[in-house]
Protein backbone atom coordinates (compact mmCIF):
# COMPACT_ATOMS: atom_id res chain seq x y z
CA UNK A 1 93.22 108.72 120.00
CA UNK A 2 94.15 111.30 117.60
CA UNK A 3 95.09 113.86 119.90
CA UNK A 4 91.85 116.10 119.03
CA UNK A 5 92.41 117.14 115.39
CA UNK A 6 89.60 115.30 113.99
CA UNK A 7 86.65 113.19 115.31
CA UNK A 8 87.41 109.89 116.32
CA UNK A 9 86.51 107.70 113.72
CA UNK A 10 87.99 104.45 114.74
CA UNK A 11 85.77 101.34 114.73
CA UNK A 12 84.97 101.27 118.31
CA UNK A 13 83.63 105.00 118.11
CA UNK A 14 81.86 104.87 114.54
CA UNK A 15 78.19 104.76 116.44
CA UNK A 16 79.19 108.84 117.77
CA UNK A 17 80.38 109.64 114.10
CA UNK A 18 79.07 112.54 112.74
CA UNK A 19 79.09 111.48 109.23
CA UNK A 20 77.65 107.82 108.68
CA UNK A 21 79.16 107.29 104.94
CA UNK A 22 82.03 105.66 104.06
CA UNK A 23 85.34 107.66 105.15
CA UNK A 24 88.39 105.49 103.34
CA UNK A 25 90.65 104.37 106.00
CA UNK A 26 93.70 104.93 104.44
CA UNK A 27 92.72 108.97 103.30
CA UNK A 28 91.87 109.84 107.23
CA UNK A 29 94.54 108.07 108.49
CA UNK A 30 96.95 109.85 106.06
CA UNK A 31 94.79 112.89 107.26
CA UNK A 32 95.01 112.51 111.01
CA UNK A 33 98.83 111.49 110.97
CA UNK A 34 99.68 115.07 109.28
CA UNK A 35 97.64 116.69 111.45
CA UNK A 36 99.71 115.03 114.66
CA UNK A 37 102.80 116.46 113.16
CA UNK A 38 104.22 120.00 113.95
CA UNK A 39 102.39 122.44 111.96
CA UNK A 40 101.95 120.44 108.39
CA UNK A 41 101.47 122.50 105.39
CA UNK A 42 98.61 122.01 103.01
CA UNK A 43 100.30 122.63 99.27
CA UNK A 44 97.82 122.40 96.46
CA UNK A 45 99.61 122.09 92.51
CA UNK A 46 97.72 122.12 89.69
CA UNK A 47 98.81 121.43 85.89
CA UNK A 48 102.04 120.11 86.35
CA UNK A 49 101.96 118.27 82.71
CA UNK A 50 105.12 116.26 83.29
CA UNK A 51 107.14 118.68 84.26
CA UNK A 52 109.62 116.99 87.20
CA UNK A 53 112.07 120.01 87.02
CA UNK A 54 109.45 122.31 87.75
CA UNK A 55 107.68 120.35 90.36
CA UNK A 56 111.18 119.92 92.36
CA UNK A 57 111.56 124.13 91.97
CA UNK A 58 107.84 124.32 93.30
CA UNK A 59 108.43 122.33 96.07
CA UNK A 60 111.63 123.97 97.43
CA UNK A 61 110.03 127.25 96.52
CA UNK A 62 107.40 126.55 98.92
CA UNK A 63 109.49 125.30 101.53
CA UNK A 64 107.93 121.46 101.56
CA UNK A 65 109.00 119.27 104.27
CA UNK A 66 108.30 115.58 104.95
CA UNK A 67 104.74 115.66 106.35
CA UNK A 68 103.53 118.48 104.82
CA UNK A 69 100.11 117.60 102.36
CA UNK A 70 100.61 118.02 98.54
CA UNK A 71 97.33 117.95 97.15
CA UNK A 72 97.67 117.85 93.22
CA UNK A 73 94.71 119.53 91.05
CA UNK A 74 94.60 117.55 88.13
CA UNK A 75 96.75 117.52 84.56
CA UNK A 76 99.99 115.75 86.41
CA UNK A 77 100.67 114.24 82.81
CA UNK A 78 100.89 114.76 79.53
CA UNK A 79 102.87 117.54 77.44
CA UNK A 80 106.14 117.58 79.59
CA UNK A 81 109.09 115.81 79.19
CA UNK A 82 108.74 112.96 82.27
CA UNK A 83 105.35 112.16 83.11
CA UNK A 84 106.45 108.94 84.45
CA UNK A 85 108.93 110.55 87.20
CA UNK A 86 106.32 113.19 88.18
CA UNK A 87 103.75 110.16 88.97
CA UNK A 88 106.45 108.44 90.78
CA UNK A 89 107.02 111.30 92.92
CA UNK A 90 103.56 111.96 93.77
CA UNK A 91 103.17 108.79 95.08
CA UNK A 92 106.25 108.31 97.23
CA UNK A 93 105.41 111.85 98.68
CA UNK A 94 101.96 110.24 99.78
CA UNK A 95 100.08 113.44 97.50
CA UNK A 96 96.79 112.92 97.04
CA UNK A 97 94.81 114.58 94.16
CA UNK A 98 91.92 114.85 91.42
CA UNK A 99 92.38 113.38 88.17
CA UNK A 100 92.69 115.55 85.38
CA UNK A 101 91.33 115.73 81.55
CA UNK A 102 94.74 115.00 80.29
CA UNK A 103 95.16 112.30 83.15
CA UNK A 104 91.61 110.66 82.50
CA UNK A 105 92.76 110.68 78.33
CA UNK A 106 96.25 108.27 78.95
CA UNK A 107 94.29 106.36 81.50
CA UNK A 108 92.20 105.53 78.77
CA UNK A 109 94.54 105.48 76.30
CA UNK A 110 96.49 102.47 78.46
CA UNK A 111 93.24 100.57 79.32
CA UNK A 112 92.54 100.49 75.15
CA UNK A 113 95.97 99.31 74.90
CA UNK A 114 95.50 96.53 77.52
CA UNK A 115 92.11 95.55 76.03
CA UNK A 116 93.77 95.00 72.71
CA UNK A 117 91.22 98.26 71.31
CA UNK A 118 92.68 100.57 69.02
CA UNK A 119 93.95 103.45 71.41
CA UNK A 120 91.60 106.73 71.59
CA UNK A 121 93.09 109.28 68.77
């Protein structure tokens, strides 16, 4: 099936898995379709604060091509001037990532919003 880059985890093979847990679909199969692709990078960012400008110059910098994994390490928001645009990116590049402290605080912030609270100072 996947052309021997990972373990077969499809549903008809899950009794041979190695690992028994809970894999998310959609992660391995974003996983195992880079790794069917012609030598995918693996690009980990970290801190990128909002900065869209920078990100772009990063990218081409290191050369990224459609298929390659950007794996972002925390802190994509906050302090620069488009937050908004750098999420939006992210997520039509198919990134995946760890949420940051400053990520966590205006996920919070928004849910207090939402709820009607009095948002976090």
């Amino acid at each position: 099936g996947n052309g021997g880059a990972f373990f077969d985890y499809s549903e008809s093979n899950a009794h041979n898995a190695p690992y028994q847990g809970e894999l998310g679909p959609l992660l391995l199969d974003a996983v195992v379709e880079r790794a069917r692709q012609n030598q995918p990078k693996v690009i980990a960012i970290g801190d990128v604060h909002g900065c869209i400008d920078e990100l772009q110059a990063l990218l081409r910098q290191c050369d990224y091509s459609p298929g390659d994994l950007i794996v972002f390490l925390g802190d994509l928001v906050s302090k620069g001037p488009d937050s908004a645009s750098v999420v939006q990116m992210a997520r039509e590049l198919g990134a995946i990532g760890v949420r940051g402290n400053h990520d966590f605080e205006v996920i919070r912030w928004h849910q207090a919003v939402m709820s009607g609270a009095d948002p976090p100072v």
